[in-house]
Protein backbone atom coordinates (compact mmCIF):
# COMPACT_ATOMS: atom_id res chain seq x y z
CA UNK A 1 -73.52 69.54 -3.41
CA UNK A 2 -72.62 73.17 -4.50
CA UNK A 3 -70.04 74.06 -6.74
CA UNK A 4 -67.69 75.27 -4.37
CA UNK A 5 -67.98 71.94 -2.17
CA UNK A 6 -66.92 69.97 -5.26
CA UNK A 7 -63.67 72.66 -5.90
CA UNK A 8 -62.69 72.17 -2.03
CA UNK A 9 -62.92 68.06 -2.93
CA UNK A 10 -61.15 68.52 -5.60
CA UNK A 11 -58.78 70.67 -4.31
CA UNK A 12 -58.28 68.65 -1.12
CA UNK A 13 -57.82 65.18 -3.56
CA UNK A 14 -55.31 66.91 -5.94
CA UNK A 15 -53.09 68.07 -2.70
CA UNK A 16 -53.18 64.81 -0.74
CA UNK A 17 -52.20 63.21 -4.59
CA UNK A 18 -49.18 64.99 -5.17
CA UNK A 19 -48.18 64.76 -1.88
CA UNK A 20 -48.43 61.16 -1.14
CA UNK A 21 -46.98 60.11 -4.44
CA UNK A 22 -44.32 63.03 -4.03
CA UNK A 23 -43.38 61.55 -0.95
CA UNK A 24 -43.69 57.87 -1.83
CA UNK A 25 -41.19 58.99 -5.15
CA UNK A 26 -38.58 60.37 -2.43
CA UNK A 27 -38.75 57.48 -0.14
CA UNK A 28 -38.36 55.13 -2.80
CA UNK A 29 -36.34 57.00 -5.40
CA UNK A 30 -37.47 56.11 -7.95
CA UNK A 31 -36.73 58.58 -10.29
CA UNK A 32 -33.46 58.94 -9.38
CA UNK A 33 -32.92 55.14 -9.71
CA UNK A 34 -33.96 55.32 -13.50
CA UNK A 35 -32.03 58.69 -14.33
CA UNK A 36 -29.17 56.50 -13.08
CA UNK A 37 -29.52 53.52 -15.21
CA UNK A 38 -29.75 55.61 -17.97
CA UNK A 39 -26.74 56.96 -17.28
CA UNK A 40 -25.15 53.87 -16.42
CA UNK A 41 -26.42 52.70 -20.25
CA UNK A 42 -25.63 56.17 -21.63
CA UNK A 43 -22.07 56.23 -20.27
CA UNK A 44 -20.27 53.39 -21.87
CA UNK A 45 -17.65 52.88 -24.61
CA UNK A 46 -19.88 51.69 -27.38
CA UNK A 47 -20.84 53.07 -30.79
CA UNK A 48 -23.51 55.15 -30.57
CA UNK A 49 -23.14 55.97 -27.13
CA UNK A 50 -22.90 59.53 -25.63
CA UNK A 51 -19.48 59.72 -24.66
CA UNK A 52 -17.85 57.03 -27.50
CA UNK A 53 -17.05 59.87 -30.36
CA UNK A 54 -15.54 61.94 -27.62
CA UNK A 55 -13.47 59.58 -26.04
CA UNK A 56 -11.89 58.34 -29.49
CA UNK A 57 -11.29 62.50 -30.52
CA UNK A 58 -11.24 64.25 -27.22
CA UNK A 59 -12.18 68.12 -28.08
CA UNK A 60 -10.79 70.06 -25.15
CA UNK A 61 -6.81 71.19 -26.16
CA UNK A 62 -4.32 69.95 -24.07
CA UNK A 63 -1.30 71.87 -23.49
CA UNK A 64 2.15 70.29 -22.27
CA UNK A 65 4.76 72.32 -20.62
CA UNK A 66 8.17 71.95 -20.25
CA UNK A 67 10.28 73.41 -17.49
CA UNK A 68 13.77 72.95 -17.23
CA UNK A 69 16.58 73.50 -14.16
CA UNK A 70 19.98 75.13 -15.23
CA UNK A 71 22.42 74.34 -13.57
CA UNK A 72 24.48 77.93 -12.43
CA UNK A 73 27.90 76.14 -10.53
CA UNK A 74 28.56 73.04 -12.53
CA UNK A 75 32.21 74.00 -12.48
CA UNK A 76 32.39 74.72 -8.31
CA UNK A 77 29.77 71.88 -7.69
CA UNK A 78 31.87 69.50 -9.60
CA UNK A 79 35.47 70.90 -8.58
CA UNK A 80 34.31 72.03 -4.95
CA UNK A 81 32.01 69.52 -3.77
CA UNK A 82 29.52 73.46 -3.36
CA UNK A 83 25.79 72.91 -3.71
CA UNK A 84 24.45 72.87 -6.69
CA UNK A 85 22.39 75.95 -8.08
CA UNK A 86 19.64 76.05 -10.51
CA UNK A 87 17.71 78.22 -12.39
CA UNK A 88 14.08 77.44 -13.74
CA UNK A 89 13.65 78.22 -16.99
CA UNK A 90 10.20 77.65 -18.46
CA UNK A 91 7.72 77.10 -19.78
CA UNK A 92 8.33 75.58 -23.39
CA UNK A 93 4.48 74.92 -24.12
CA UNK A 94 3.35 72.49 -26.80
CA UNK A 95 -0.25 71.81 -28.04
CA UNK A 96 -0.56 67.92 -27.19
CA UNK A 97 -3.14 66.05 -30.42
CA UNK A 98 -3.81 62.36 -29.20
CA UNK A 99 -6.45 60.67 -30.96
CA UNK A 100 -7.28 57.54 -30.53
CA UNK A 101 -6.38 54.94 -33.61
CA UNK A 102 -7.52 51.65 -34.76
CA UNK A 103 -10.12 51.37 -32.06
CA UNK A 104 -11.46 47.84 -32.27
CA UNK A 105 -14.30 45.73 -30.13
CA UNK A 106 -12.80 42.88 -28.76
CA UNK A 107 -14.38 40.20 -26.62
CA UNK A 108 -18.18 40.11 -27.70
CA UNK A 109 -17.89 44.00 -27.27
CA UNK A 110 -17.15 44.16 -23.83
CA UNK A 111 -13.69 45.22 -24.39
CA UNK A 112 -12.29 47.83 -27.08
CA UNK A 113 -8.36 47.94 -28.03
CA UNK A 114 -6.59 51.09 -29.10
CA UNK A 115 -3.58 53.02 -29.89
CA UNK A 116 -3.08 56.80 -29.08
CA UNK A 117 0.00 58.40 -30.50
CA UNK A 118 0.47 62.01 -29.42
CA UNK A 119 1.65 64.61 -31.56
CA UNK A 120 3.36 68.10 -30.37
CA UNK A 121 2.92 71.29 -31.83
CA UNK A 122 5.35 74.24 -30.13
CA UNK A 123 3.18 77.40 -29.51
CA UNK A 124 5.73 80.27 -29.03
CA UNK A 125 2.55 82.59 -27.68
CA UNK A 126 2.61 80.34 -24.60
CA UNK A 127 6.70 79.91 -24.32
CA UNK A 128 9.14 82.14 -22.54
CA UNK A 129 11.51 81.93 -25.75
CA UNK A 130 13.01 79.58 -28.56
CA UNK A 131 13.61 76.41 -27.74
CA UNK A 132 16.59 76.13 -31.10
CA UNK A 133 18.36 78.90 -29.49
CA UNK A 134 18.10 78.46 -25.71
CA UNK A 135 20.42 76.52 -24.01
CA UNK A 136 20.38 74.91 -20.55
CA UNK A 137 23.25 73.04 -18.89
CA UNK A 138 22.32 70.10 -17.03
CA UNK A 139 23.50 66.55 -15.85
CA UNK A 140 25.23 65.07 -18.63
CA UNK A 141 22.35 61.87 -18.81
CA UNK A 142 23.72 59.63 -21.69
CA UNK A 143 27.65 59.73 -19.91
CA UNK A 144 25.73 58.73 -16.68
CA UNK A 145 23.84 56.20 -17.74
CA UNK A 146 26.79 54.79 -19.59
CA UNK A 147 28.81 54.31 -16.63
CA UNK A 148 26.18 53.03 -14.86
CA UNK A 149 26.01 50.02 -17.33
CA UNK A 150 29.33 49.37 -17.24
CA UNK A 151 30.21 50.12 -13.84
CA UNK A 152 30.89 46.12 -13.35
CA UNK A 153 33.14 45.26 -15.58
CA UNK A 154 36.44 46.71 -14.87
CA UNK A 155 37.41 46.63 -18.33
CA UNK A 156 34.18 48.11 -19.72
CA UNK A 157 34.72 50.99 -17.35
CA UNK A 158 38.59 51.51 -18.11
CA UNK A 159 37.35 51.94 -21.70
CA UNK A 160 34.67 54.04 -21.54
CA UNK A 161 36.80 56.33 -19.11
CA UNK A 162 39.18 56.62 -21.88
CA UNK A 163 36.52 57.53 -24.29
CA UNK A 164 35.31 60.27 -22.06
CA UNK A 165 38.61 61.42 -21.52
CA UNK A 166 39.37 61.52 -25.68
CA UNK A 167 35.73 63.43 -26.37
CA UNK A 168 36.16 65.71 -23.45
CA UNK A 169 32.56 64.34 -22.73
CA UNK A 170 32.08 65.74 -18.47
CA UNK A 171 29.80 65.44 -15.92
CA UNK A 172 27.26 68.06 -17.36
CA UNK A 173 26.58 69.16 -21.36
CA UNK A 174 25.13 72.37 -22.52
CA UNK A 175 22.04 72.19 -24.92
CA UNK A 176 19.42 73.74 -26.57
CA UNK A 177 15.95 73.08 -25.24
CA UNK A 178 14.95 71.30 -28.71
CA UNK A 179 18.01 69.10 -28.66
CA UNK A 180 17.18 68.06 -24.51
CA UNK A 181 13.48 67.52 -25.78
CA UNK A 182 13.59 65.65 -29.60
CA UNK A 183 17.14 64.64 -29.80
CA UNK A 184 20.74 65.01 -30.28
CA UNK A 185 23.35 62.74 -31.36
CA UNK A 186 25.27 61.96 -28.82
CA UNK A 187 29.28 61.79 -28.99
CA UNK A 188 29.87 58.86 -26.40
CA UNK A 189 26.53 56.94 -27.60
CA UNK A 190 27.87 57.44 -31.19
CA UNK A 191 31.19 55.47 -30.17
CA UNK A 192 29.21 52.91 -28.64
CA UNK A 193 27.19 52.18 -31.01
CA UNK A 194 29.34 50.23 -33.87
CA UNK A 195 30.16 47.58 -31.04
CA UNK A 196 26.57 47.54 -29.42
CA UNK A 197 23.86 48.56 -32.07
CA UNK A 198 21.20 48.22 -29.35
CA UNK A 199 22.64 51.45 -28.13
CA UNK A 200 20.75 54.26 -30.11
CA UNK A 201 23.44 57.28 -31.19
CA UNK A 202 20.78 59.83 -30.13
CA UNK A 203 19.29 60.78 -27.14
CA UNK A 204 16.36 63.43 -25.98
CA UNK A 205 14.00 63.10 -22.98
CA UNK A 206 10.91 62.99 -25.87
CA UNK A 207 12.90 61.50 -28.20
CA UNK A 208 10.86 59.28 -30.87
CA UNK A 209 7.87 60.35 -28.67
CA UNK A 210 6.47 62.42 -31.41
CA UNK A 211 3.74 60.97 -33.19
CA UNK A 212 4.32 57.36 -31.45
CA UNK A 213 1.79 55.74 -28.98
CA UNK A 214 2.92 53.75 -25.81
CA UNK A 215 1.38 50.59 -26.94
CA UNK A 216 -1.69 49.16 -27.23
CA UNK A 217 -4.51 49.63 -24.61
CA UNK A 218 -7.80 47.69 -23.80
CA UNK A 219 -10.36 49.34 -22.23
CA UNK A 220 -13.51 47.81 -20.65
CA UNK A 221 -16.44 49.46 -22.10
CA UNK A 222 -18.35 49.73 -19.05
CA UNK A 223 -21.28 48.03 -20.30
CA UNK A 224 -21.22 44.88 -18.49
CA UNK A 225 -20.09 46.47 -15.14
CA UNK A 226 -20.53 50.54 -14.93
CA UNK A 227 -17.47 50.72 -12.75
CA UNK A 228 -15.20 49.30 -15.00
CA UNK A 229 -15.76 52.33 -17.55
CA UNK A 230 -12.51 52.90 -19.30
CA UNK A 231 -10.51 50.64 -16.86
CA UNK A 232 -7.49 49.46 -18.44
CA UNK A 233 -7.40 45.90 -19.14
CA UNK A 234 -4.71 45.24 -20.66
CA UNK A 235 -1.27 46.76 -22.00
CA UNK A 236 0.89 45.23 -24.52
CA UNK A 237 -0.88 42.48 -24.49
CA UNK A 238 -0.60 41.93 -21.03
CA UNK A 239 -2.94 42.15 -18.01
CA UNK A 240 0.56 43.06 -15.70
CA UNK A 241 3.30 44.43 -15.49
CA UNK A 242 6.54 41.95 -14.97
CA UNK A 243 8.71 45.19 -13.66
CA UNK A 244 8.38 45.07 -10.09
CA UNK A 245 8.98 42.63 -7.08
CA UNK A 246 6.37 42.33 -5.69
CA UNK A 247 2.54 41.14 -7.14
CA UNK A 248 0.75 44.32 -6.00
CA UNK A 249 3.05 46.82 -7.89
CA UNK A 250 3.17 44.98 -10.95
CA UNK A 251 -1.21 45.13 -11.15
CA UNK A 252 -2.30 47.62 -13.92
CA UNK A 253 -4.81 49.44 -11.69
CA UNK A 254 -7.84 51.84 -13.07
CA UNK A 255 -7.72 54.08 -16.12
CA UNK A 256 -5.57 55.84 -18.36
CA UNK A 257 -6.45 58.94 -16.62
CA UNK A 258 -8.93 60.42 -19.16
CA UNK A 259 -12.27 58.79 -18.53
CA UNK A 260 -13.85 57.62 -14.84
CA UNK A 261 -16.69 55.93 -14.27
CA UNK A 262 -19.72 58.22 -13.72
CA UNK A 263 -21.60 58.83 -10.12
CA UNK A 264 -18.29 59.12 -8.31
CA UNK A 265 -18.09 58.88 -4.66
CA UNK A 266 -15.87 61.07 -2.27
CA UNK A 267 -14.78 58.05 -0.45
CA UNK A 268 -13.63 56.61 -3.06
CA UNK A 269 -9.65 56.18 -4.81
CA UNK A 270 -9.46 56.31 -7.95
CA UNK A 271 -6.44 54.50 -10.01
CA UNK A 272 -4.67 55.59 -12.89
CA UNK A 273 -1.84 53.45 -14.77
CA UNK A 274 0.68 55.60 -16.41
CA UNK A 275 3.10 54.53 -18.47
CA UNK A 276 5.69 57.00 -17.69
CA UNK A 277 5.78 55.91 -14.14
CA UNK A 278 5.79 52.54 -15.20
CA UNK A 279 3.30 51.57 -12.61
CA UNK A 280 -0.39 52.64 -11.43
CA UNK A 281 -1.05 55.72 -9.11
CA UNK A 282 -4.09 55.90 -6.82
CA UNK A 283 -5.96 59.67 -6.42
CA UNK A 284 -8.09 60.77 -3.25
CA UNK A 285 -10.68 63.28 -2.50
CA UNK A 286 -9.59 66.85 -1.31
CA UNK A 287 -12.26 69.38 -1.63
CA UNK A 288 -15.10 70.51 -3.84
CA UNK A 289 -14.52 72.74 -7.03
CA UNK A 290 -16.18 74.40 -10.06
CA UNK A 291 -15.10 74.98 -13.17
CA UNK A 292 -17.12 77.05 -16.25
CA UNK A 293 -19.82 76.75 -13.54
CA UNK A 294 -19.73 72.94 -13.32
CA UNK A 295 -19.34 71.24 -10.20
CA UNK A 296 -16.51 68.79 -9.56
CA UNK A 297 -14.86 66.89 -7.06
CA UNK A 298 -11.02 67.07 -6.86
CA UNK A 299 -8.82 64.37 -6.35
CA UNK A 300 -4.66 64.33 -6.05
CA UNK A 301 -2.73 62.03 -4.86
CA UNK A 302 -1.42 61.65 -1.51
CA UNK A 303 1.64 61.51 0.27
CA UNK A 304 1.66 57.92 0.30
CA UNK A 305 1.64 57.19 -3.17
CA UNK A 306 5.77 57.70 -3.40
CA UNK A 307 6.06 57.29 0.52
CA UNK A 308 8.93 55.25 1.56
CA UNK A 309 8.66 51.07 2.93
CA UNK A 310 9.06 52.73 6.02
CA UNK A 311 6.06 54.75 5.68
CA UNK A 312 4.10 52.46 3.79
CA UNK A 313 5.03 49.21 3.47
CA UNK A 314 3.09 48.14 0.20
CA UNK A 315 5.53 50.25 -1.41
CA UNK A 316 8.64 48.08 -0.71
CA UNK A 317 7.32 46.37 -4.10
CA UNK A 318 8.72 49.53 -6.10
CA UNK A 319 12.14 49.18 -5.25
CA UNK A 320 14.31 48.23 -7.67
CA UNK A 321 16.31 46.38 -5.06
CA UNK A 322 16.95 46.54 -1.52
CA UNK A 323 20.13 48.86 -1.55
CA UNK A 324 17.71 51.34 -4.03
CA UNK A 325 15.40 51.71 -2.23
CA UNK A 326 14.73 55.57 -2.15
CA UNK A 327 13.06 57.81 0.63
CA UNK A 328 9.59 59.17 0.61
CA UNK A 329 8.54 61.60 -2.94
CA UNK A 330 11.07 59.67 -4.70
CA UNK A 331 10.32 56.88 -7.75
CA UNK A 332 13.29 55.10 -9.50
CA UNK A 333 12.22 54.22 -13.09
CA UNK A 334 15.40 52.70 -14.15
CA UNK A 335 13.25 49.30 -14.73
CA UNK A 336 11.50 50.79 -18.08
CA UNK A 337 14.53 53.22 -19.16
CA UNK A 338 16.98 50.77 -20.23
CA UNK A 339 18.87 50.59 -17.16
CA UNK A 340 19.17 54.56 -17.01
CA UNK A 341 19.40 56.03 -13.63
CA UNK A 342 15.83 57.65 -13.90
CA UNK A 343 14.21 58.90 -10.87
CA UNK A 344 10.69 60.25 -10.82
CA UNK A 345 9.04 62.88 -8.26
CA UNK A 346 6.67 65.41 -8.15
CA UNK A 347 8.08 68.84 -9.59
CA UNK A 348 10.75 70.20 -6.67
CA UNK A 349 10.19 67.49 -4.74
CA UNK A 350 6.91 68.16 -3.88
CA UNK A 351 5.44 66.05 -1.34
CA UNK A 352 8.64 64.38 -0.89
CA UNK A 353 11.14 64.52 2.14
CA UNK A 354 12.82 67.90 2.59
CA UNK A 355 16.48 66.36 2.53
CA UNK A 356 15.64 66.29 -1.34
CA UNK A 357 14.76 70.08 -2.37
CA UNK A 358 17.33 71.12 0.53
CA UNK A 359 20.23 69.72 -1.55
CA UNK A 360 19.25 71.77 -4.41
CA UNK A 361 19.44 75.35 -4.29
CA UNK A 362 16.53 77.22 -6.14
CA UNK A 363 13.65 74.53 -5.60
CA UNK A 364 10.80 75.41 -3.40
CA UNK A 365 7.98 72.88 -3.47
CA UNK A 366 4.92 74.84 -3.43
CA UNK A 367 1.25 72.76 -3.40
CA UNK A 368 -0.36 75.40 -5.89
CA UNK A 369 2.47 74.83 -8.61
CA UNK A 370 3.51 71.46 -8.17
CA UNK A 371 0.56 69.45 -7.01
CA UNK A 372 -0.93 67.22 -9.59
CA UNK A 373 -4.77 66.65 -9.48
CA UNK A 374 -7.83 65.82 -11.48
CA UNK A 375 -11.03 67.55 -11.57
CA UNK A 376 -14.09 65.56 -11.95
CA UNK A 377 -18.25 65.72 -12.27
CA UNK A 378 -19.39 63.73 -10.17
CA UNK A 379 -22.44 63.08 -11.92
CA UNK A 380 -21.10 61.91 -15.56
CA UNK A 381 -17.44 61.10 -14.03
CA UNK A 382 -16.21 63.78 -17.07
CA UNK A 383 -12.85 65.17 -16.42
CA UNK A 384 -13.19 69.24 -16.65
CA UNK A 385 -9.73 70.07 -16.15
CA UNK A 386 -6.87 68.07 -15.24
CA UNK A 387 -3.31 69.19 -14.19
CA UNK A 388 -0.60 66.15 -14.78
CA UNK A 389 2.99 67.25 -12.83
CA UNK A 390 6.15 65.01 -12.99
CA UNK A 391 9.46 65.85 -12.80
CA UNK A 392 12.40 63.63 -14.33
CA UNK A 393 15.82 63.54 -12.06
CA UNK A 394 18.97 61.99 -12.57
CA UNK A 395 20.32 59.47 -9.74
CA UNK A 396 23.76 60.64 -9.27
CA UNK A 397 27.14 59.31 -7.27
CA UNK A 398 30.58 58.54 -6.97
CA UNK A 399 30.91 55.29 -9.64
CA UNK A 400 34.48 53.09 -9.18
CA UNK A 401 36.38 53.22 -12.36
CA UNK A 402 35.34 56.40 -13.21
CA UNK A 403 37.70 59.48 -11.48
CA UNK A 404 35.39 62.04 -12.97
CA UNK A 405 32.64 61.26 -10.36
CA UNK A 406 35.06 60.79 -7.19
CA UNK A 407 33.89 64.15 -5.66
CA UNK A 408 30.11 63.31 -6.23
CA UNK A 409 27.90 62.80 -3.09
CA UNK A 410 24.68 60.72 -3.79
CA UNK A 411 22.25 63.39 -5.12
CA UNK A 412 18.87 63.31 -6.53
CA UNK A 413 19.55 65.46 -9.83
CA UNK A 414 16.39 67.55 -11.16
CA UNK A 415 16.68 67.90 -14.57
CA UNK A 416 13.33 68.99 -15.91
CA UNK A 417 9.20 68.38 -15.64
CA UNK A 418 6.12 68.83 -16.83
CA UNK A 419 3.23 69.96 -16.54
CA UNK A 420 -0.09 68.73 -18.86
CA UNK A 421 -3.16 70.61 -18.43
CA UNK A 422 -6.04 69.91 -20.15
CA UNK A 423 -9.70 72.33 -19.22
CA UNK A 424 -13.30 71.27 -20.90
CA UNK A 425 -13.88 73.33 -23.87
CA UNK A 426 -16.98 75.90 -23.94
CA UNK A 427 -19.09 73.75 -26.44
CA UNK A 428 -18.59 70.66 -24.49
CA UNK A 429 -19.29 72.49 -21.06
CA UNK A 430 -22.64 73.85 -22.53
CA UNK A 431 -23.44 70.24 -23.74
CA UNK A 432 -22.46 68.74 -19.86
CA UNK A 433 -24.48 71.74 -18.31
CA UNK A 434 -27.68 70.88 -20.30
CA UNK A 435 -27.09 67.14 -19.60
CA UNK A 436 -26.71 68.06 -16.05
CA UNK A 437 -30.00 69.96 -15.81
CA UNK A 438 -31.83 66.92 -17.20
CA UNK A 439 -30.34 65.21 -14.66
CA UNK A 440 -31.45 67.54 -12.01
CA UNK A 441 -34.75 67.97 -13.00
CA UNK A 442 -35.79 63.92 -13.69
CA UNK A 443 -34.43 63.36 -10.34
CA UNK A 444 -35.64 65.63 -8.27
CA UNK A 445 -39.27 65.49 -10.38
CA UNK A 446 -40.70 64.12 -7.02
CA UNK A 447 -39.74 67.07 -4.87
CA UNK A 448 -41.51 69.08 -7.04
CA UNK A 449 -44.59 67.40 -6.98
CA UNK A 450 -44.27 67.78 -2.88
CA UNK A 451 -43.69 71.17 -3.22
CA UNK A 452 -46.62 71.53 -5.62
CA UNK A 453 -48.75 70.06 -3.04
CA UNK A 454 -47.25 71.84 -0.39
CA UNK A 455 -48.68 75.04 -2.01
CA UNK A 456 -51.93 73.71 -2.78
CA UNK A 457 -52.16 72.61 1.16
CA UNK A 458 -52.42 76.20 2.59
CA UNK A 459 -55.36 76.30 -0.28
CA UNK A 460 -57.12 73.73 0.92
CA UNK A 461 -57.32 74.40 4.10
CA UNK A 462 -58.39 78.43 3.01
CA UNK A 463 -61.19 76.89 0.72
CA UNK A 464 -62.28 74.65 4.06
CA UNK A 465 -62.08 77.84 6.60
CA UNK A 466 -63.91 80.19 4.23
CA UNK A 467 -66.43 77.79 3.79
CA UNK A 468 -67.10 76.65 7.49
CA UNK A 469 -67.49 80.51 8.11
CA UNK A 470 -69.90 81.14 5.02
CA UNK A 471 -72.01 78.10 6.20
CA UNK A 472 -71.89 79.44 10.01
CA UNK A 473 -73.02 83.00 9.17
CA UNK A 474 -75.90 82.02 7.03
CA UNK A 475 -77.06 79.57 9.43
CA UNK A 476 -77.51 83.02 11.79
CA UNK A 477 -78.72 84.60 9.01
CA UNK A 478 -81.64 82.20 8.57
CA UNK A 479 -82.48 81.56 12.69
CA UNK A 480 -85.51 82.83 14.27
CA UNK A 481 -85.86 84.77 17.36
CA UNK A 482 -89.02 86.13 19.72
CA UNK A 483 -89.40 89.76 19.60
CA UNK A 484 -91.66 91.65 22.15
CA UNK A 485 -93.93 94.40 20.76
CA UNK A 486 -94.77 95.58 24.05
CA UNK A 487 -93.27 99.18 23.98
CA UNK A 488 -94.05 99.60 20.66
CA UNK A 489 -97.77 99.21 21.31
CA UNK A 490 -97.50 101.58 24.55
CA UNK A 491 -96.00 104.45 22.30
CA UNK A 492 -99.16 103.77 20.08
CA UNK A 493 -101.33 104.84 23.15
CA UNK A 494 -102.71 101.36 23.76
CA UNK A 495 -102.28 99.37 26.39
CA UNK A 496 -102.30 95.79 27.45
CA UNK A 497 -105.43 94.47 29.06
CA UNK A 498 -105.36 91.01 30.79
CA UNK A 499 -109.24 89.80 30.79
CA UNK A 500 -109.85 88.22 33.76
CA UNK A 501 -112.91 85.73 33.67
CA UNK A 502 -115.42 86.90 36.14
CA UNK A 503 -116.94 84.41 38.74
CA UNK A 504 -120.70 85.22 40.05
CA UNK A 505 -120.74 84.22 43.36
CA UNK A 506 -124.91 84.59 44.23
């Protein structure tokens, strides 16, 4: 066998190698199979893991902002019964620190407890002006959630009417944006609180929020179960809630909203449990997004999250009772504020029934502004940016005993929201990118070794044409063939002579 037979064999066995095994690895995946594991293994909330230091010290900044609605007619919308106006005035942006504290394993290690206080920082670079000397003029919250308390005792109300009355305390107060945010001391709350010491004398949307933590979380660490990665498992010290009416609304549901399981699905919803709604939230697939050149899969949450009973039923758990039960967009949180009058939406209503933004004048719900979502690899289940919306309103109407709400109409009061954005830093995007690559390349290791022998095929097949051609033209080369000399001899001047034998016939 010649040297270029035994490169054609070799050739030809190489090719058929890489594509049988290349094909057998994408049938069977099992590359992809074992880059998954790892990740399952790799992605867990356990020292030494690849995501543990992160989760405890998250590194990307995350920026609160606070927007606020002034109120422009208090005076004809309280004398007049006229629609009330607003203004809004924002944003008042604040760098948000929250590391995690006194992180402990719990439970053989399958579960790990911790607190995370947050801590604000004001960045005037990102604000539209000082928040000491700008004032906005709102619904007067601490008078309304007074009378709300006492609304059913006659002479509970007849006394705190007369307090009002003595403090010229109204229907709406005028205050600085620091004093709305952190606190102010509060001239009703301050009489109250000699008789009822319950009753703090100060009140501020984030008051005492300010380096404190909601209470203590634990997490499943994902190591038993990949899909429980971060879920919450308990809070306070309790695995639910005791808020709600009904068993499905009190369940603490999914994750604290900054870590997901890794290889997410589009078909899936994804739970969060936020304290400040006092409940969990559920989050569905919209579209497909990139972010520093990192692909994601976005998820908000639907319509039917803060849909009415009417529009979905497992919702009639939320109310606080059957005569407050509120419309579609619309939460009442009164449950976890002390009794307040609380309601939660998205910011102008947003996704919420129109009847809501068309009693205030100056909100206009627009999805690009107002829509909360979470962006999310799919592959690691890292969030890469984030945009948290809420807005807090006041549940206003006309309260018996007190004259000073007589002209009120039941109205859904915006008094301010937020907005909490959070986008992956540029060290920890190169980090994901190059973990991401790995990814891509162990998994699709097989296709490469098909398309290697996918290039070596047209080879092959070259090496076996050349060859069959080489072999055919030497074979021609070598045949032999009769020639007649005849009219070369005649141009000689000879001449063929057939020699007869002669027969003697005597």
């Amino acid at each position: 066998m010649t040297r270029r037979s035994c490169a054609i064999y070799g050739v030809g066995i190489v090719c058929a190698s890489l594509l049988i095994i290349g094909i057998g690895l994408v049938v069977t995946q099992v590359f992809q199979t074992l880059i998954h594991n790892r990740l399952k293994k790799e992605i867990t909330l356990t020292e030494g893991s690849r995501v543990f230091e992160t989760w405890k010290n998250p590194p990307p900044p995350v920026f609160m902002q606070y927007f606020f609605f002034n109120v422009t007619n208090p005076d004809e919308y309280f004398l007049d019964g006229a629609k009330p106006v607003v203004s809004q005035v924002g944003p008042y942006t604040y760098r948000e620190y929250r590391p995690k504290e006194n992180v402990t394993f719990v439970d053989n290690g399958t579960r790990v407890s911790a607190y995370q206080p947050k801590t604000f920082v004001f960045l005037p670079e990102r604000s539209v002006g000082d928040p000491d000397n700008d004032m906005i003029t709102t619904i007067n919250i601490p008078a309304v959630a007074v009378m709300n308390k006492v609304k059913d005792s006659f002479w509970k109300s007849s006394m705190v009417s007369i307090w009002m009355n003595s403090l010229h305390v109204g229907m709406f107060m005028t205050r600085s944006v620091n004093e709305l945010l952190w606190g102010f001391k509060d001239p009703l709350l301050s009489r109250i609180h000699p008789m009822n010491p319950e009753i703090d004398e100060y009140f501020g949307l984030m008051y005492k929020k300010n380096g404190s933590n909601d209470g203590e979380f634990v997490y499943h660490t994902g190591e038993e179960d990949f899909m429980n990665y971060g879920r919450v498992a308990t809070f306070k010290g309790e695995s639910k809630l005791s808020l709600w009416t009904s068993e499905q609304s009190n369940m603490i549901n999914g994750t604290d909203g900054s870590a997901f399981h890794p290889l997410l699905s589009k078909t899936e919803r994804l739970y969060i449990f936020s304290p400040d709604l006092c409940r969990s939230i559920f989050m569905e697939f919209e579209k497909d997004v990139k972010v520093k050149g990192l692909p994601a899969y976005r998820f908000t949450p639907p319509r039917d999250v803060l849909a009415s009973k009417e529009e979905n039923p497992a919702n009639e758990g939320f109310c606080v009772s059957p005569k407050e039960c509120l419309g579609t967009g619309l939460l009442k949180v009164s449950v976890c504020r002390k009794g307040a009058p609380v309601v939660m939406s998205f910011p102008h209503f947003y996704l919420g029934d129109e009847k809501y933004s068309n009693a205030i004048e100056g909100l206009d719900p627009v999805r690009e502004h107002h829509q909360t979502y979470l962006d999310l690899n799919p592959t690691t289940g890292v969030p890469i940016r984030a945009s948290k919306r809420a807005q807090i309103n006041i549940l206003i109407n006309r309260i018996g005993g007190f004259p000073k709400t007589k002209p009120l109409n039941e109205t859904i009061f915006p008094v301010m929201f937020i907005n909490e954005t959070v986008v992956i830093d540029d060290v920890s995007a190169a980090k994901l990118h190059k973990l991401l690559l790995m990814v891509m390349l162990v998994s699709n290791a097989p296709l490469v070794l098909v398309g290697l022998g996918a290039i070596l095929l047209p080879v092959f097949i070259g090496l076996i044409v050349c060859e069959y051609k080489q072999k055919k033209s030497t074979k021609e080369d070598t045949s032999y063939s009769p020639v007649s000399n005849k009219e070369g001899d005649e141009k000689n001047g000879s001449s063929y002579v057939a020699l007869t034998p002669v027969i003697d016939k005597s």
